[in-house]
N, C-alpha and C. Protein backbone atom coordinates (compact mmCIF):
# COMPACT_ATOMS: atom_id res chain seq x y z
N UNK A 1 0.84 -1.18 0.00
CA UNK A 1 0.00 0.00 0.00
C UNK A 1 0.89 1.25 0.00
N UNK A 2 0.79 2.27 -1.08
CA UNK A 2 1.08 3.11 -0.93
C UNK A 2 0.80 4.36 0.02
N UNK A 3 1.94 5.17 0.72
CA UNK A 3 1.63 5.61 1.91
C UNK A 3 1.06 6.96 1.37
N UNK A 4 1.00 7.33 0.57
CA UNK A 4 0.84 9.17 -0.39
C UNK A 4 -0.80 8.82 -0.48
N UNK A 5 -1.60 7.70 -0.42
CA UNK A 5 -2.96 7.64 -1.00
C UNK A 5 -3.74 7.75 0.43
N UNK A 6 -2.67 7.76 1.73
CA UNK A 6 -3.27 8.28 2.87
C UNK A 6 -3.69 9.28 3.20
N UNK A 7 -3.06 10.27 2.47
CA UNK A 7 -2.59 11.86 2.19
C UNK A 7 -4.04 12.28 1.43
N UNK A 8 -5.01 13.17 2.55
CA UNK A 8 -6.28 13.77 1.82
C UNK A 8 -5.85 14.92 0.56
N UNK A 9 -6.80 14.72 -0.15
CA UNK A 9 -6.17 15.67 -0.97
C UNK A 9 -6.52 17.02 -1.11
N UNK A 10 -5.88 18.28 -1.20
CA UNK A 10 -6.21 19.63 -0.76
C UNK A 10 -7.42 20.29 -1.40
N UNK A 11 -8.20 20.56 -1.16
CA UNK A 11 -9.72 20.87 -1.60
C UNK A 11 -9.63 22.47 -1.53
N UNK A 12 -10.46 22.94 -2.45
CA UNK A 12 -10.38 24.52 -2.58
C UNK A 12 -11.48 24.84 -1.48
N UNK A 13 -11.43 26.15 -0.42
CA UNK A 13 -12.43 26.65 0.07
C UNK A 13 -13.37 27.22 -0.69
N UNK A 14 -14.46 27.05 -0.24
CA UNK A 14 -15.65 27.51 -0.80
C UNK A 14 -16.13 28.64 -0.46
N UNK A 15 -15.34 29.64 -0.72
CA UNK A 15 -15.70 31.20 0.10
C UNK A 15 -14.49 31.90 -1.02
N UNK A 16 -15.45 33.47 -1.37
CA UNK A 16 -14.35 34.04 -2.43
C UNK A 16 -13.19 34.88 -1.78
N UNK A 17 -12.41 34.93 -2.55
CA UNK A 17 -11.12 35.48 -1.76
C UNK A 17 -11.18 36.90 -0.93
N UNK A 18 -11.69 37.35 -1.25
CA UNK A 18 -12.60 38.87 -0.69
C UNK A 18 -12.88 38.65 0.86
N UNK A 19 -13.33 37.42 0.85
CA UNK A 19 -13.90 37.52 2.69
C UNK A 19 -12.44 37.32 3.23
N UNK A 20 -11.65 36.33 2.32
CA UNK A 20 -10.60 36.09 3.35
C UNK A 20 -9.66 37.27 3.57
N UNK A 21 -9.12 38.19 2.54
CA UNK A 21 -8.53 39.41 2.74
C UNK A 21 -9.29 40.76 4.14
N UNK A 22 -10.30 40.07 3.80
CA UNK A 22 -10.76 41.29 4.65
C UNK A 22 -11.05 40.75 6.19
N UNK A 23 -11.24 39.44 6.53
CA UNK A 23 -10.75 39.13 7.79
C UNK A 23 -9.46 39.12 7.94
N UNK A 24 -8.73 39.28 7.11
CA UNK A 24 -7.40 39.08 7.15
C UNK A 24 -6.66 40.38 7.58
N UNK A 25 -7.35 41.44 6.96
CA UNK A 25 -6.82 43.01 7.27
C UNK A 25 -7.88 43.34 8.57
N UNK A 26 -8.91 42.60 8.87
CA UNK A 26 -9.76 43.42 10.12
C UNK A 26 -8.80 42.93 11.53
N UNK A 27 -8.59 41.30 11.39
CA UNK A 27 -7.72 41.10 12.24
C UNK A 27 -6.40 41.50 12.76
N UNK A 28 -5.71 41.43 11.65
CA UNK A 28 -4.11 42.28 12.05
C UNK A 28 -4.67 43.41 12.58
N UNK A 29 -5.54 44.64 12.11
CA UNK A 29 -5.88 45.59 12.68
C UNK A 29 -6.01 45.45 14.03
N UNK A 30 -6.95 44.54 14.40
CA UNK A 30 -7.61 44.50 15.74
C UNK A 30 -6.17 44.04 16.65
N UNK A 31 -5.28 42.95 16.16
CA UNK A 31 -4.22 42.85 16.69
C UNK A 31 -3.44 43.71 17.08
N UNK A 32 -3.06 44.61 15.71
CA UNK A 32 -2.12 45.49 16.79
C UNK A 32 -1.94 46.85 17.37
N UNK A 33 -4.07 46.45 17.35
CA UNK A 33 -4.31 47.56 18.47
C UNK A 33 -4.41 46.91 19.76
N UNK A 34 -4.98 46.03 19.74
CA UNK A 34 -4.45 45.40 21.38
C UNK A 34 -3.07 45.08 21.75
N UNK A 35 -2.07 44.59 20.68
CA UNK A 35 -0.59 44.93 21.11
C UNK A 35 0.03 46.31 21.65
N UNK A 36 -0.30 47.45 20.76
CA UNK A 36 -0.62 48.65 21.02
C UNK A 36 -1.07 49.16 22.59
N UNK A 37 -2.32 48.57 22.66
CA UNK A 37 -3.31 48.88 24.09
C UNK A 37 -1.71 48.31 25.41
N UNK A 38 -1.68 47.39 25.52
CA UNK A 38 -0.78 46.41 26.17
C UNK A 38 0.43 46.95 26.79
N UNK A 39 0.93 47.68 25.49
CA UNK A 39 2.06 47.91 25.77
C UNK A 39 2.34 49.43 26.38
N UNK A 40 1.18 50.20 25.52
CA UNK A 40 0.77 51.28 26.42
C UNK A 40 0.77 51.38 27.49
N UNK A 41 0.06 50.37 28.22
CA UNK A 41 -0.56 50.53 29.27
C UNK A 41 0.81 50.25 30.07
N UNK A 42 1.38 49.03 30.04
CA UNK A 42 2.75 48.52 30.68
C UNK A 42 3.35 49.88 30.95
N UNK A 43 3.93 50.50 29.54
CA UNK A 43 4.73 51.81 29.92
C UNK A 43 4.08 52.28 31.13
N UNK A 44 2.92 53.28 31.03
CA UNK A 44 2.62 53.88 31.52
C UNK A 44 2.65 53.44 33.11
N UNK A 45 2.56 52.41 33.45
CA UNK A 45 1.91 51.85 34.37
C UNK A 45 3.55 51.42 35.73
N UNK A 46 4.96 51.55 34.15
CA UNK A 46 6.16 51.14 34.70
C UNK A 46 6.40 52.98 35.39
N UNK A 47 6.09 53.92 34.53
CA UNK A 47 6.88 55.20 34.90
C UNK A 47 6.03 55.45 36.01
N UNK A 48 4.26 55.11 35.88
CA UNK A 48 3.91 55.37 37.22
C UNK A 48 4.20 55.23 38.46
N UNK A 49 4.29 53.78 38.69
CA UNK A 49 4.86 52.89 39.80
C UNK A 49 6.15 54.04 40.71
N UNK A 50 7.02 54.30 39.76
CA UNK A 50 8.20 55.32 40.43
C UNK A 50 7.43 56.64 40.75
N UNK A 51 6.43 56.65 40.61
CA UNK A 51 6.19 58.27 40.79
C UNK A 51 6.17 58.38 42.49
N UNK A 52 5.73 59.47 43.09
CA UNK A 52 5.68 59.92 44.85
C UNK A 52 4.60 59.70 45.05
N UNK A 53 3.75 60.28 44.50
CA UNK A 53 2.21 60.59 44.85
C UNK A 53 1.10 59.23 44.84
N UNK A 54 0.73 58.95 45.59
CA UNK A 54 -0.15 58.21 45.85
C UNK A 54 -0.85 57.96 44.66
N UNK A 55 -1.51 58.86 44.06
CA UNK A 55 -2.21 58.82 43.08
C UNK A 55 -1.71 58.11 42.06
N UNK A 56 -0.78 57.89 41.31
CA UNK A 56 0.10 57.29 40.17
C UNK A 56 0.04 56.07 41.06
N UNK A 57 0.72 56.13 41.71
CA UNK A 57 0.79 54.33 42.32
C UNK A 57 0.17 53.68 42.61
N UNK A 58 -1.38 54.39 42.88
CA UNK A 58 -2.68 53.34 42.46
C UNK A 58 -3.34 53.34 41.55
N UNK A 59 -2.45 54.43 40.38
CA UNK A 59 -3.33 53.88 38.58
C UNK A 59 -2.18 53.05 38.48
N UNK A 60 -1.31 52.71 38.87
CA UNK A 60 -0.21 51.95 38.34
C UNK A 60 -0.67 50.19 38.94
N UNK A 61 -0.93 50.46 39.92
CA UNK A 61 -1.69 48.94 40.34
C UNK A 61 -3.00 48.92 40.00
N UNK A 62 -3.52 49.23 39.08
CA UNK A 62 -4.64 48.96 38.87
C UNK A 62 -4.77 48.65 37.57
N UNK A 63 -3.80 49.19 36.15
CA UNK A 63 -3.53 49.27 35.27
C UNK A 63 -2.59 48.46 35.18
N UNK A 64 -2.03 47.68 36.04
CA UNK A 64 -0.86 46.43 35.23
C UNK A 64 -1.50 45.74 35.08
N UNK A 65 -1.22 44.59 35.40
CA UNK A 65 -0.99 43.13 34.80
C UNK A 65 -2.48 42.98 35.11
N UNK A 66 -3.17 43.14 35.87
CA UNK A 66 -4.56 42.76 35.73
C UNK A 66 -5.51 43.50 34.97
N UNK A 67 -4.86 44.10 34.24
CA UNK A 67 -6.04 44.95 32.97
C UNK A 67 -5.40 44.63 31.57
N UNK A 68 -4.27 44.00 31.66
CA UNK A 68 -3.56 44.03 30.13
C UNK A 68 -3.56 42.39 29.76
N UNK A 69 -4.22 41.88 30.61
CA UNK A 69 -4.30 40.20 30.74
C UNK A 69 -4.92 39.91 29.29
N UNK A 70 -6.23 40.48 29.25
CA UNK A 70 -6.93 40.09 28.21
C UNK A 70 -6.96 40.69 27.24
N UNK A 71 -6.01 41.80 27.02
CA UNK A 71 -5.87 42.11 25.97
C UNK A 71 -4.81 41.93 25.34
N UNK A 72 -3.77 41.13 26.16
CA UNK A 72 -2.72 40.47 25.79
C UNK A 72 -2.86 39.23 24.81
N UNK A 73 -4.20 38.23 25.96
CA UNK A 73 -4.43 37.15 25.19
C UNK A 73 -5.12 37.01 24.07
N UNK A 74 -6.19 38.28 23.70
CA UNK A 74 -6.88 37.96 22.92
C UNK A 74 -6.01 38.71 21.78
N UNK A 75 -4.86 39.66 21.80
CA UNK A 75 -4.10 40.43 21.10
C UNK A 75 -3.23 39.04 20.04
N UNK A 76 -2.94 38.21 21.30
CA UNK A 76 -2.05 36.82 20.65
C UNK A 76 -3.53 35.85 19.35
N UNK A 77 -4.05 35.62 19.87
CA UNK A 77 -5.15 34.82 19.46
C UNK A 77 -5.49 35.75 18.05
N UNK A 78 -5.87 37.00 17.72
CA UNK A 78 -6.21 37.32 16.92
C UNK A 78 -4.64 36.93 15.84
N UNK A 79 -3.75 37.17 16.06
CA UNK A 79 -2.08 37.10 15.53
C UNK A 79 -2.21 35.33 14.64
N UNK A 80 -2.82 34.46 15.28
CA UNK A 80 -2.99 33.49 15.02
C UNK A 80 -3.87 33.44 14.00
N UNK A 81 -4.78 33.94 14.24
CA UNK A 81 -6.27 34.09 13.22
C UNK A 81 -5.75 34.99 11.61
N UNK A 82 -4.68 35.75 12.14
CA UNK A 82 -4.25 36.93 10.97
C UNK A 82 -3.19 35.71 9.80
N UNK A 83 -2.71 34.78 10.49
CA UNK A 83 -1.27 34.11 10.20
C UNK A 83 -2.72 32.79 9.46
N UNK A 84 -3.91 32.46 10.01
CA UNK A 84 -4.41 31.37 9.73
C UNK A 84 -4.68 31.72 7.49
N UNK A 85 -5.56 32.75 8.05
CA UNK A 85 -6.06 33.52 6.77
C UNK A 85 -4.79 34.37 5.58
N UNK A 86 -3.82 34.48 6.12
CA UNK A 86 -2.57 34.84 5.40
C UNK A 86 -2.38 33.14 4.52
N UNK A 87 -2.41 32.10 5.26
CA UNK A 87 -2.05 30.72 4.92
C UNK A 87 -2.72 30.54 4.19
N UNK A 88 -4.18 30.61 4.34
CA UNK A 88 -5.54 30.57 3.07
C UNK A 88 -5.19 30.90 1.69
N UNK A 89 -4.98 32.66 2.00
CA UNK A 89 -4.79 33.26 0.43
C UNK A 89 -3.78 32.81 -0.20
N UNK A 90 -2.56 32.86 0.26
CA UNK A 90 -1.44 32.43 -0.30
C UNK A 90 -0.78 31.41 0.00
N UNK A 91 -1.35 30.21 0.24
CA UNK A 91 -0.57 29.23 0.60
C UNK A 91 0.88 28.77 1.16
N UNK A 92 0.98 29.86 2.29
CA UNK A 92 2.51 29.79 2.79
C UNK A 92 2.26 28.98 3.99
N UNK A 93 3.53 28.33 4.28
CA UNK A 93 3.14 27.78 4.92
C UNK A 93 4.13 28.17 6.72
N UNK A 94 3.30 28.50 7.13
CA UNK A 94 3.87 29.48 8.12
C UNK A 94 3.94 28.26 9.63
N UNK A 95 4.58 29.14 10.01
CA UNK A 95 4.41 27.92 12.06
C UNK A 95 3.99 28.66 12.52
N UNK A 96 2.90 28.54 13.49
CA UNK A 96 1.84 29.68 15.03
C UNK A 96 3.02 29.59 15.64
């Protein structure tokens, strides 16, 4: 038995290339505005921390790591979704 006739064979999607470009550009968008959001916030949140005033040092704990959680993860997840639909149109073949 040949082992290649195990091998499904690649079938065209049934959706025109149009949808995939344009999830393709809504996502990266959305990505790296939550990369964006993230990293913002980190800065801000690192120069706060050093500040004197009370005030900065409790937007600074309030604004780290427990507000940039989910926009971290869903920042990654969309990156995946951008790299899935990049693979679609042009058949590269990329690693997550």
């Amino acid at each position: 038995m040949n082992p290649l006739h195990l091998v499904p064979l690649a079938e065209p999607v049934p959706a025109g290339w149009g949808w995939f470009k344009l999830f393709l550009i809504l996502g990266f968008a959305v990505h790296i505005l939550l990369v964006n959001i993230v990293i913002g916030v980190s800065v801000i949140s690192l120069f706060a921390s050093f500040g004197r005033k009370r005030l900065w040092r409790r937007c600074a704990r309030d604004t780290g790591s427990r507000r940039t959680d989910g926009c971290f993860c869903a920042g990654c997840q969309l990156r995946r979704a951008a790299f899935s639909f990049l693979q679609v149109l042009y058949g590269l073949s990329l690693s997550i």
